[in-house]
Protein backbone atom coordinates (compact mmCIF):
# COMPACT_ATOMS: atom_id res chain seq x y z
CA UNK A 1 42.21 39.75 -67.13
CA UNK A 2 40.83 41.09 -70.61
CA UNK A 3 37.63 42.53 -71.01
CA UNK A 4 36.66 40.00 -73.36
CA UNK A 5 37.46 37.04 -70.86
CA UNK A 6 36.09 39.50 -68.02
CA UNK A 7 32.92 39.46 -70.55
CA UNK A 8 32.23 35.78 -71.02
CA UNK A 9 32.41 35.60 -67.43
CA UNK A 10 29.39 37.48 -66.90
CA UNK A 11 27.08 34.51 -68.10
CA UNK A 12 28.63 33.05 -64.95
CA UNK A 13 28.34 35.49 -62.68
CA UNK A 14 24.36 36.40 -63.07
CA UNK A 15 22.53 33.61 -63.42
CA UNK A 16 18.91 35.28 -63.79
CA UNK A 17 16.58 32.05 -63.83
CA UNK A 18 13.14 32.22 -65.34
CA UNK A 19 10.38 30.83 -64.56
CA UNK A 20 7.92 28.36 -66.72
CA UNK A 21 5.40 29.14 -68.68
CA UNK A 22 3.18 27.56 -65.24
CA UNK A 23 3.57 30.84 -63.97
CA UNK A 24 1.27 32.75 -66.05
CA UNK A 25 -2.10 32.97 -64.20
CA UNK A 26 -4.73 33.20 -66.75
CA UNK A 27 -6.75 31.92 -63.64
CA UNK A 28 -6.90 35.00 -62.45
CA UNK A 29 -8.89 36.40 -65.86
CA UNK A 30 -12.38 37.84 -65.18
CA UNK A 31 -14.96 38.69 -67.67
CA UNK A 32 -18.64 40.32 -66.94
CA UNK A 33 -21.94 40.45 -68.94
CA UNK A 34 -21.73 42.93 -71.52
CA UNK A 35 -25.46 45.03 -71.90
CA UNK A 36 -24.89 45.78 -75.86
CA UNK A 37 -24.21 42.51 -77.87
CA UNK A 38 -24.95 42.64 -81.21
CA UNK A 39 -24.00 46.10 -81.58
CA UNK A 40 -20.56 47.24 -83.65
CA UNK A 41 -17.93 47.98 -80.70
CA UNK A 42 -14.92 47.54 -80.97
CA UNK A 43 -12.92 47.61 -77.14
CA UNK A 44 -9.14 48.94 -77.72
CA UNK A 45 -7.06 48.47 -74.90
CA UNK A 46 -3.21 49.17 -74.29
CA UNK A 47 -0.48 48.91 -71.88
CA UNK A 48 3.23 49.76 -72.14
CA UNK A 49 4.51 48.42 -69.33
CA UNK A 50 4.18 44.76 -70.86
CA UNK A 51 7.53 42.55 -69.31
CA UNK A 52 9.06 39.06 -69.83
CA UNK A 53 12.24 37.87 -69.38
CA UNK A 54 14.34 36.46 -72.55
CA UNK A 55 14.25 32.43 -71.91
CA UNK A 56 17.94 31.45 -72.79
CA UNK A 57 19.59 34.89 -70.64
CA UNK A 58 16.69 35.64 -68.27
CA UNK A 59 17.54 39.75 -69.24
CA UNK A 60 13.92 41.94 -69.29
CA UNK A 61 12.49 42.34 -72.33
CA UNK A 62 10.00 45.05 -72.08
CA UNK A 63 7.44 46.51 -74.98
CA UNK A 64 3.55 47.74 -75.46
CA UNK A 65 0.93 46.49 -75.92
CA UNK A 66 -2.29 46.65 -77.59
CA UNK A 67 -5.79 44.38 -77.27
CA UNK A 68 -8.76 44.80 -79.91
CA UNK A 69 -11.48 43.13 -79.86
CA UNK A 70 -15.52 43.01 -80.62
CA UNK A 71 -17.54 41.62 -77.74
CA UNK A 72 -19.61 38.79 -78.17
CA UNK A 73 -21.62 38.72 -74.69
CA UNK A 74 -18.76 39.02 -72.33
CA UNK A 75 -16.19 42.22 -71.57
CA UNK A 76 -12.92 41.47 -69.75
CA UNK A 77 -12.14 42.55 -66.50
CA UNK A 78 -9.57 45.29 -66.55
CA UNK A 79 -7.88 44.75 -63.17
CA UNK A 80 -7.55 40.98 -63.47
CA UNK A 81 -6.29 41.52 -67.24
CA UNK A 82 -3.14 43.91 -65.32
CA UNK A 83 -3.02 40.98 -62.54
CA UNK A 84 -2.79 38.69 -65.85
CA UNK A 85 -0.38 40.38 -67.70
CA UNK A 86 2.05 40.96 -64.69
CA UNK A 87 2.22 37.27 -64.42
CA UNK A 88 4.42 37.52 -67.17
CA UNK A 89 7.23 39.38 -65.56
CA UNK A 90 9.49 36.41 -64.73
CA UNK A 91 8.19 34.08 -67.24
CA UNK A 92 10.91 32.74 -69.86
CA UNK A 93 9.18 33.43 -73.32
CA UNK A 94 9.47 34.29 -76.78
CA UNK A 95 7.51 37.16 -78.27
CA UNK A 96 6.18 35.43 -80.55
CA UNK A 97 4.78 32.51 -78.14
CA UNK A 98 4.28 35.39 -75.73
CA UNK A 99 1.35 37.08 -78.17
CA UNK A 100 -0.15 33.40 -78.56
CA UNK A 101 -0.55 32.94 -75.40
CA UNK A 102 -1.87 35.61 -74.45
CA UNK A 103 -4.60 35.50 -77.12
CA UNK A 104 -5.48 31.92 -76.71
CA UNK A 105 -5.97 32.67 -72.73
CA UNK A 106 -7.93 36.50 -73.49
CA UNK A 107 -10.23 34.45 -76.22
CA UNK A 108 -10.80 31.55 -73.42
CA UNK A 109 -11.73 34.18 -70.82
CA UNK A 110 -14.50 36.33 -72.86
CA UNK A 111 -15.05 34.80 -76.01
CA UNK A 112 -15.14 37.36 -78.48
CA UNK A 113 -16.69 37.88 -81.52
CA UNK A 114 -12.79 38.96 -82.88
CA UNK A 115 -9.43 40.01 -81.13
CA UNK A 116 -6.22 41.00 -82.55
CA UNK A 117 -3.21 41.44 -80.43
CA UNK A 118 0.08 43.38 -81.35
CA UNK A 119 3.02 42.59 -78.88
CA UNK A 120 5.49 45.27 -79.83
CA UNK A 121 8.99 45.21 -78.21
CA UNK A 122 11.49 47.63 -77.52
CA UNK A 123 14.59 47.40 -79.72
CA UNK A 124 17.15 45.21 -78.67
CA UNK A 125 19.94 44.13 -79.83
CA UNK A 126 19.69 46.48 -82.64
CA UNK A 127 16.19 44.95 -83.98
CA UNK A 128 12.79 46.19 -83.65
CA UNK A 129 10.45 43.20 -83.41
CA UNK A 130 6.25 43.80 -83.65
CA UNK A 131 3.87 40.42 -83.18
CA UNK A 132 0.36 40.83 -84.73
CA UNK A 133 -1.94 37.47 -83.80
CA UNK A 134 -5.31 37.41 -84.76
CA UNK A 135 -8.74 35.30 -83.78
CA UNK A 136 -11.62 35.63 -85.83
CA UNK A 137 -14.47 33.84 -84.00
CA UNK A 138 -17.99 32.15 -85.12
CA UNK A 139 -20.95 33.63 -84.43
CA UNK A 140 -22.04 31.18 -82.02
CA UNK A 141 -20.22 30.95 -78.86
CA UNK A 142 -17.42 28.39 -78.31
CA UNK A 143 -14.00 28.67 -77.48
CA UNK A 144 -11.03 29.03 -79.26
């Protein structure tokens, strides 16, 4: 057999099934009271261990990254935000819904005054891909 016919065969061969975008557990996000509102802080936090799987081959993909945001009156939990993120690692998603997501669930958790999230992925495939998504909140509470 040819290694091109021996290639297409891997599709085949390893089937690596995703899971649904049900298995992210934004449940899981905590926030507590934060002692300084009002004041100009910005909270900067980043991880480079962030993982997904690619929705149409199920193969890792794998990048950093990085949470900023101005409290309003609530600070998010730092454990349940790794619990949160590491629901991720068999979910079938885009980058680019990826960073949505992940906003739209942070914002709902501690309601910020602003947050900007950059999901930044490892090259693959030959193309270096960076998401920047952005929430500029009232000054009133609310959610997003």
């Amino acid at each position: 057999m040819e290694l091109q016919e021996q290639y297409r065969n891997l599709d085949a061969m390893f089937h690596l099934p995703a899971q649904g975008p049900e298995a992210i557990r934004a449940d899981c996000l905590l926030a507590f009271d934060y002692e300084y509102p009002g004041s100009d802080t910005e909270v900067v936090i980043d991880t480079n261990e962030f993982t997904a799987v690619c929705p149409w081959t199920g193969l890792p993909d794998q990048g950093t990254l990085t949470l900023r945001y101005v409290p309003r009156r609530r600070l998010l939990e730092l454990k349940s935000l790794k619990f949160y993120l590491l629901s991720y690692r068999s979910v079938g998603i885009v980058q680019e819904h990826a960073a949505n997501r992940i906003l739209e669930d942070l914002v709902r958790a501690c309601d910020p005054l602003q947050m900007t999230l950059v999901l930044d992925y490892q090259v693959r495939g030959g193309l270096h891909t960076a998401v920047t998504v952005c929430y500029q909140g009232s000054e009133r509470a609310g959610n997003p």
